[in-house]
N, C-alpha and C. Protein backbone atom coordinates (compact mmCIF):
# COMPACT_ATOMS: atom_id res chain seq x y z
N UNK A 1 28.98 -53.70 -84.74
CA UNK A 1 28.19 -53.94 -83.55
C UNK A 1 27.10 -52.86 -83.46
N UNK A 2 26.12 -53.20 -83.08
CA UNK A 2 24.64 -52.17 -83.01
C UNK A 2 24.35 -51.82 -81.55
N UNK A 3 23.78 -50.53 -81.65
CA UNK A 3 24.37 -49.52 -80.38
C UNK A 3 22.48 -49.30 -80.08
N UNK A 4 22.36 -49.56 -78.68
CA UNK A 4 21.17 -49.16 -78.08
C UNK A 4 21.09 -47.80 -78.03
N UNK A 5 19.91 -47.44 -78.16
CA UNK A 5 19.75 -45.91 -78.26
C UNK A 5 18.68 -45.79 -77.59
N UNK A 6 18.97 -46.14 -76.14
CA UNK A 6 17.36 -46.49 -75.02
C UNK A 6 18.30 -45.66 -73.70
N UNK A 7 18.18 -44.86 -73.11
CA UNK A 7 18.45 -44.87 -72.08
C UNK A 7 17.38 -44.16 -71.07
N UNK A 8 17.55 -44.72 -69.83
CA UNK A 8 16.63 -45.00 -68.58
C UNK A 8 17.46 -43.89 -67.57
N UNK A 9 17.16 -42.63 -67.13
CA UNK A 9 17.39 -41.82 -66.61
C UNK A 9 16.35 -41.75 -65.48
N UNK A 10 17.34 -42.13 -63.95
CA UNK A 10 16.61 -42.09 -63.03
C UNK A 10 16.76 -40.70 -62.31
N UNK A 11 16.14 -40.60 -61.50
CA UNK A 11 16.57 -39.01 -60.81
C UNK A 11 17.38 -38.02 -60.98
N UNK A 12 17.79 -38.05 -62.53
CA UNK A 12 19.02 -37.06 -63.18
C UNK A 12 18.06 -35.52 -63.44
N UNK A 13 18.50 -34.93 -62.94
CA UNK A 13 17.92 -33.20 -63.37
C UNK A 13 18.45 -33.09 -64.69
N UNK A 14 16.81 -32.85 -65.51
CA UNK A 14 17.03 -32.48 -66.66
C UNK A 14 17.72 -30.69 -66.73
N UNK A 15 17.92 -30.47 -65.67
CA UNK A 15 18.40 -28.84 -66.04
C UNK A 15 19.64 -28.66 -66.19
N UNK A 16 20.29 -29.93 -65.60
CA UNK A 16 21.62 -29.53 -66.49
C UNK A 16 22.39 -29.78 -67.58
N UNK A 17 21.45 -30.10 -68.67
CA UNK A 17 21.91 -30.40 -70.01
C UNK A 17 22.25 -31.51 -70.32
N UNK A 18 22.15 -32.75 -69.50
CA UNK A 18 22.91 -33.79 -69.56
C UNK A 18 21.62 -34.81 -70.56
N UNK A 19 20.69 -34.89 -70.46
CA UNK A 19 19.59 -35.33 -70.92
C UNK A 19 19.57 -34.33 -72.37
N UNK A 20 19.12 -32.90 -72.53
CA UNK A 20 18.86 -32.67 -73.46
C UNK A 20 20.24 -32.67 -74.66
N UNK A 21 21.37 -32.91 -74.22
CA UNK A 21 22.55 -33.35 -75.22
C UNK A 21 22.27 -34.51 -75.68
N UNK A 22 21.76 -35.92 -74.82
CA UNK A 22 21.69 -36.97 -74.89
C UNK A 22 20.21 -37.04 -76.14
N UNK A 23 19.41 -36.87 -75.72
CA UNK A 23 18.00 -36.30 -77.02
C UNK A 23 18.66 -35.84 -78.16
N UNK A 24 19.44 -35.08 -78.12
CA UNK A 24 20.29 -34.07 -79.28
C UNK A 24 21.71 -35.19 -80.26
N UNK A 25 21.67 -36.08 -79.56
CA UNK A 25 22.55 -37.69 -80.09
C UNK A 25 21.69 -38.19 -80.82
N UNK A 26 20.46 -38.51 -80.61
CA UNK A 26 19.07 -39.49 -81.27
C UNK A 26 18.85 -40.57 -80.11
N UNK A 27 19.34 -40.51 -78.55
CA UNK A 27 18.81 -40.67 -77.97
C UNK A 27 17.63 -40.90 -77.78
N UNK A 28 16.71 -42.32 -76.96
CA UNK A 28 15.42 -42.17 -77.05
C UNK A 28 15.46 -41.80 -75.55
N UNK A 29 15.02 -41.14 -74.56
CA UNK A 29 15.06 -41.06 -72.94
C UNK A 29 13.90 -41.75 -72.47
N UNK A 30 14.01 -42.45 -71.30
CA UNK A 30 12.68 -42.92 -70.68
C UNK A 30 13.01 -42.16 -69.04
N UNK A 31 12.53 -41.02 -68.77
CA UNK A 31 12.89 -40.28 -67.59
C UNK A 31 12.45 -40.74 -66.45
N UNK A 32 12.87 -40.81 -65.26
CA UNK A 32 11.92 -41.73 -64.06
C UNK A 32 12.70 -40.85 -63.17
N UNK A 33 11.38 -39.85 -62.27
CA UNK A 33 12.13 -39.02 -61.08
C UNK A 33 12.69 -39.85 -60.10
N UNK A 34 11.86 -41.39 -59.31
CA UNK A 34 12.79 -42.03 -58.71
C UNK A 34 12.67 -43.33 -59.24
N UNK A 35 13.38 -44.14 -58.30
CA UNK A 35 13.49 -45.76 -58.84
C UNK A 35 12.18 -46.42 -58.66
N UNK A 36 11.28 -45.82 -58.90
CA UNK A 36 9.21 -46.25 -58.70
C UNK A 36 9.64 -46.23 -59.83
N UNK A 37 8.94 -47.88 -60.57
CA UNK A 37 8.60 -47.53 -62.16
C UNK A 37 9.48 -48.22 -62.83
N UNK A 38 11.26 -48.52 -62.40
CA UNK A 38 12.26 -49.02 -62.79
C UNK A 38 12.04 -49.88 -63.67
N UNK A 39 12.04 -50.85 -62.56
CA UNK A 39 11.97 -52.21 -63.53
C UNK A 39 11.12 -52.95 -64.58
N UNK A 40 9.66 -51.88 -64.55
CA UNK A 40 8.78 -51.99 -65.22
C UNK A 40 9.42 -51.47 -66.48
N UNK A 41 10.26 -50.33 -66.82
CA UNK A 41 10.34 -49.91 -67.61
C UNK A 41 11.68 -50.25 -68.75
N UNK A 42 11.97 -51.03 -67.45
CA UNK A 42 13.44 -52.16 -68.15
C UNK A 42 12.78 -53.38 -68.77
N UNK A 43 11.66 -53.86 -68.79
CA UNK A 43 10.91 -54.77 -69.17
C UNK A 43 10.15 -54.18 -70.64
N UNK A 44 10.21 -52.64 -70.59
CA UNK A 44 9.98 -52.01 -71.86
C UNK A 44 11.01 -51.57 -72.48
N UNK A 45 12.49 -51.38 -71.91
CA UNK A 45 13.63 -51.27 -72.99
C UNK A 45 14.39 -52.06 -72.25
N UNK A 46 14.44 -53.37 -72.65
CA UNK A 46 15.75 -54.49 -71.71
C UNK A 46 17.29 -53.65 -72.79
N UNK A 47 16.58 -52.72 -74.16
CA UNK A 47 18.00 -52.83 -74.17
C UNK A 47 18.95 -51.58 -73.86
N UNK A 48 18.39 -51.11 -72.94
CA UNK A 48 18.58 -49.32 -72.35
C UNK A 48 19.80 -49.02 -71.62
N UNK A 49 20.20 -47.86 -71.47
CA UNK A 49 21.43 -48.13 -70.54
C UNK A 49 21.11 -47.33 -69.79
N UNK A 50 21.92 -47.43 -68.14
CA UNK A 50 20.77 -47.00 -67.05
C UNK A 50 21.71 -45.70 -66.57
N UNK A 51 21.27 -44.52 -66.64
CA UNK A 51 21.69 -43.46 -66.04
C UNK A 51 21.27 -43.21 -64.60
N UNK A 52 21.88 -43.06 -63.88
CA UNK A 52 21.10 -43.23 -62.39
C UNK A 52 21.72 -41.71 -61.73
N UNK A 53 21.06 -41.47 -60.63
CA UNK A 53 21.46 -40.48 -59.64
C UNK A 53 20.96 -40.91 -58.38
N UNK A 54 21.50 -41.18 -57.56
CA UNK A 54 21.14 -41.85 -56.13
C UNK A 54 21.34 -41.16 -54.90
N UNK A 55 20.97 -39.69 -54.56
CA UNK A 55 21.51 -39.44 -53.53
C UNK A 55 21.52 -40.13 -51.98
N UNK A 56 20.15 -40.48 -51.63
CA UNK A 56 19.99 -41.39 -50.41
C UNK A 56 20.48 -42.35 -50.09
N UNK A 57 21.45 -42.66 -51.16
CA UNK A 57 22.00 -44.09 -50.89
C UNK A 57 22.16 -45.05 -52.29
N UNK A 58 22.96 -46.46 -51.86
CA UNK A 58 23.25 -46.81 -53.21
C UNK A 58 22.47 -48.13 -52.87
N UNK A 59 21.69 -48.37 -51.89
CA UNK A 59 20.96 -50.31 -51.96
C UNK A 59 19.74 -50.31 -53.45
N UNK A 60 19.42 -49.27 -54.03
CA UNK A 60 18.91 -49.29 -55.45
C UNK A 60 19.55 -49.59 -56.91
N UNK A 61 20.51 -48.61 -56.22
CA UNK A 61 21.91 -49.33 -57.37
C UNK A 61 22.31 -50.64 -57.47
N UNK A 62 22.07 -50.82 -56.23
CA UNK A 62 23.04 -52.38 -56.25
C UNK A 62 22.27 -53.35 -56.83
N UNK A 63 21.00 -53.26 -56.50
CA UNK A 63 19.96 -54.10 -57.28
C UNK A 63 19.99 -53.82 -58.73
N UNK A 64 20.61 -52.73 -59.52
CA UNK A 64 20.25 -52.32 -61.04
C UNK A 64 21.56 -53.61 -61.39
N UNK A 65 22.49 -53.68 -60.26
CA UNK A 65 23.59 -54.00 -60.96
C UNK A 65 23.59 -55.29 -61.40
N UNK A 66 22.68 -55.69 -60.94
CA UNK A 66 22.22 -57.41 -61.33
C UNK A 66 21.45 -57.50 -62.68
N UNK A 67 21.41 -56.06 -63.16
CA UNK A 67 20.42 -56.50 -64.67
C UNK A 67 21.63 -56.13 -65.60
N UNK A 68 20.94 -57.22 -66.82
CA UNK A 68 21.93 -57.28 -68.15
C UNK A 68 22.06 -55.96 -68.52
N UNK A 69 21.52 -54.75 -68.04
CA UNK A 69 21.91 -53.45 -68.57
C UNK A 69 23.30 -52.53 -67.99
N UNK A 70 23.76 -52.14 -68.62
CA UNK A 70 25.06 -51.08 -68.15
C UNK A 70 24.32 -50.22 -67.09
N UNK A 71 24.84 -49.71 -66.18
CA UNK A 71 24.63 -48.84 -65.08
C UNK A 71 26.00 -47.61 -65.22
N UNK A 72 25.11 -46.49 -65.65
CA UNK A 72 26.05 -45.38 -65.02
C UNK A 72 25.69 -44.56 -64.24
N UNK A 73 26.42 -44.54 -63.17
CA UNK A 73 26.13 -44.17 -61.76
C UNK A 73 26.38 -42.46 -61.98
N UNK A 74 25.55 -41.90 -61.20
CA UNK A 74 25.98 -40.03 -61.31
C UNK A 74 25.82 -39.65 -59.51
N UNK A 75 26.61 -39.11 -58.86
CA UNK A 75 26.31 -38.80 -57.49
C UNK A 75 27.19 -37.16 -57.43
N UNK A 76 26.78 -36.51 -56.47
CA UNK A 76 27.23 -35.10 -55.96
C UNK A 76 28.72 -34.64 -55.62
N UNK A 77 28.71 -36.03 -54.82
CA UNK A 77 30.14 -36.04 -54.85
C UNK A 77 31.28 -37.26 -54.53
N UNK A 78 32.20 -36.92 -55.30
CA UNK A 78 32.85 -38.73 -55.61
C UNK A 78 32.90 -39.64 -53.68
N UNK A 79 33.30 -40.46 -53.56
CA UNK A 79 33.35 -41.00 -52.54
C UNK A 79 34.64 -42.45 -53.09
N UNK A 80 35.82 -42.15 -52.48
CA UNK A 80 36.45 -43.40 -53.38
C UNK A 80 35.88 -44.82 -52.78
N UNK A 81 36.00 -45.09 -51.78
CA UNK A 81 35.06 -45.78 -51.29
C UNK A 81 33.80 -46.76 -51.74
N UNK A 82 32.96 -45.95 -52.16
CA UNK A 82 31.83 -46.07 -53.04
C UNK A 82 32.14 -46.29 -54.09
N UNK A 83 33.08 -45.45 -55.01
CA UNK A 83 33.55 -45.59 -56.36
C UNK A 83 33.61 -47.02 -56.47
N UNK A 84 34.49 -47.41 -55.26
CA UNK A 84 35.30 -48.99 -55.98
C UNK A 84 34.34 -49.91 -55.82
N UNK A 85 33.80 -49.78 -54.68
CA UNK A 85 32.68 -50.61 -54.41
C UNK A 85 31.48 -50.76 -55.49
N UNK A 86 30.93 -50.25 -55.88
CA UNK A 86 30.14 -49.79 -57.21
C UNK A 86 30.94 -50.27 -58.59
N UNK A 87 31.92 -49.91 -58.41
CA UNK A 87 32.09 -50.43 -59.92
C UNK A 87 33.26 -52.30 -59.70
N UNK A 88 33.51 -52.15 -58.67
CA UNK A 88 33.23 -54.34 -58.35
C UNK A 88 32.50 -54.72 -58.49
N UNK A 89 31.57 -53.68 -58.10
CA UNK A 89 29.91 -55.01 -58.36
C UNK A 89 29.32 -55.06 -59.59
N UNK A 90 29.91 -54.10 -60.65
CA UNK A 90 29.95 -54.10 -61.91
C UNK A 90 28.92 -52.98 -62.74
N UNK A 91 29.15 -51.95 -61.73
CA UNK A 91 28.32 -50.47 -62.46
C UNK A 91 29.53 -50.30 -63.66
N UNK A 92 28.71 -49.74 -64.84
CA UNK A 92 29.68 -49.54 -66.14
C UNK A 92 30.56 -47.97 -65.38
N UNK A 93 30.15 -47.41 -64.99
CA UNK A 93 31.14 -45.73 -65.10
C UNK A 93 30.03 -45.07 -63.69
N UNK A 94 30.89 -44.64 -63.01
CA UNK A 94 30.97 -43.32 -62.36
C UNK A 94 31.35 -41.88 -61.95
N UNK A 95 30.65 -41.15 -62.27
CA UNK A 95 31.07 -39.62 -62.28
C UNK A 95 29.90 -39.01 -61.27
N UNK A 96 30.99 -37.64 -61.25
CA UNK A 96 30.70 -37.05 -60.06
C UNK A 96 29.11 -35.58 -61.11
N UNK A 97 28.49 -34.86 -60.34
CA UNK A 97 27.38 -34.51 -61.43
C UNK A 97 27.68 -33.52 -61.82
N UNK A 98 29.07 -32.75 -61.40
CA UNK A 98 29.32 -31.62 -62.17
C UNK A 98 30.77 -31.90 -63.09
N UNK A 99 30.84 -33.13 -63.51
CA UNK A 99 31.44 -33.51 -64.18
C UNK A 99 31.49 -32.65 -65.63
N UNK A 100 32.40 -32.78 -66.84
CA UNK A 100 32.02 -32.10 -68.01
C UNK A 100 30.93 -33.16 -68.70
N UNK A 101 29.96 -32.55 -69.01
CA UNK A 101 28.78 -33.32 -69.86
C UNK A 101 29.67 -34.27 -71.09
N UNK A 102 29.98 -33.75 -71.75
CA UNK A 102 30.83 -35.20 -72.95
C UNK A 102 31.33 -35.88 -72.70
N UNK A 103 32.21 -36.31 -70.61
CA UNK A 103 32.37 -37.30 -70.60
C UNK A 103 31.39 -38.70 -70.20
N UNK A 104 30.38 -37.73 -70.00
CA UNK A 104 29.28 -38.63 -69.32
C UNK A 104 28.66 -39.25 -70.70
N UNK A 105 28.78 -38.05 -71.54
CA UNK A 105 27.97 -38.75 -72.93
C UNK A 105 29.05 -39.82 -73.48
N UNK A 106 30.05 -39.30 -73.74
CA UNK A 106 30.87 -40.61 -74.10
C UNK A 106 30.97 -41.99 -73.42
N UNK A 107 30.77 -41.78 -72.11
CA UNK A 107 30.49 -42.79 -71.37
C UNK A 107 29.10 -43.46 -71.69
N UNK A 108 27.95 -42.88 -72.19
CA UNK A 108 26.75 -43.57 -72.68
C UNK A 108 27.10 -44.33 -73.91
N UNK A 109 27.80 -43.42 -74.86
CA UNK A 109 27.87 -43.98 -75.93
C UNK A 109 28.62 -45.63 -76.06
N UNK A 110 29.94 -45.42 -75.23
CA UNK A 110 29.95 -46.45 -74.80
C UNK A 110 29.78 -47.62 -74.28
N UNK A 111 28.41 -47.31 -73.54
CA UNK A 111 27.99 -48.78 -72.50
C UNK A 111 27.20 -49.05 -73.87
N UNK A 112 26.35 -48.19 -74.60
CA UNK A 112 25.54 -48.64 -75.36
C UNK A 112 25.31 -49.42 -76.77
N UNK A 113 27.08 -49.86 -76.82
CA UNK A 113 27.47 -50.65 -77.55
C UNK A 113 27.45 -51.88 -77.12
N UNK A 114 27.37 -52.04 -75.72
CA UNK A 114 27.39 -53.36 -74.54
C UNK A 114 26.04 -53.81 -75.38
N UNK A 115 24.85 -53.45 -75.28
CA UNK A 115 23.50 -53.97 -75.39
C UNK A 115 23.20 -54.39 -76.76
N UNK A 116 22.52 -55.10 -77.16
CA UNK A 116 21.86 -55.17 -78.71
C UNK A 116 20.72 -53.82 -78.74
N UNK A 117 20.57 -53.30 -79.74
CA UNK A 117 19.48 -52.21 -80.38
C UNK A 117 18.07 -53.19 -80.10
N UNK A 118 17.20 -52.81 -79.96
CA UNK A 118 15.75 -52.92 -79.88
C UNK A 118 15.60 -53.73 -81.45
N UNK A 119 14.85 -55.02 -81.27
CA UNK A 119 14.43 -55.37 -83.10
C UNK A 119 13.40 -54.66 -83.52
């Protein structure tokens, strides 16, 4: 199976290593400070997998969750609540942002077997 190597990083702070590990995989990143720009840019990698950070709220998320792409959700702090809710509606993985970085990457690596590679 062929593994997308697109991922769409929305409001994730590149300062905490989580992006430049992901580059350091062969990662390609398409960085977007907020969800301005999104869907335009899912129309330039439909086959990306979507790293998100949402603090204001999740009605942005919920809309990602309707696209053929994996959604992994990143927030401050867990909420079980939210957790379940979010991942019924079919976000691939949620973690909290001070999570350990390799499980988040393993978690990319994973959704990104969901997608076909770019032809």
């Amino acid at each position: 199976m062929t593994r997308s190597k697109s991922v769409i990083a929305v409001g994730v702070d590149p300062g905490n290593g989580l992006l430049a590990a992901l580059r350091g995989h062969g990662y390609q990143l398409v960085e977007l400070p907020t969800f301005e720009g999104l869907f335009p840019a899912l129309k330039r990698h439909p086959e990306a997998v979507i790293l998100v950070y949402d603090p204001a709220g999740q009605s942005a998320i919920r809309q990602l969750l309707d696209t053929a792409s994996p959604v992994i959700v990143l927030v401050d702090r867990s909420d079980f609540d939210q957790y379940y809710e979010l991942m019924c509606a079919g976000a691939f993985d949620y973690f909290e942002l001070d999570t350990d970085l390799q499980w988040i990457e393993h978690s990319v690596r994973c959704a990104s077997v969901q997608v076909p590679a770019a032809a």
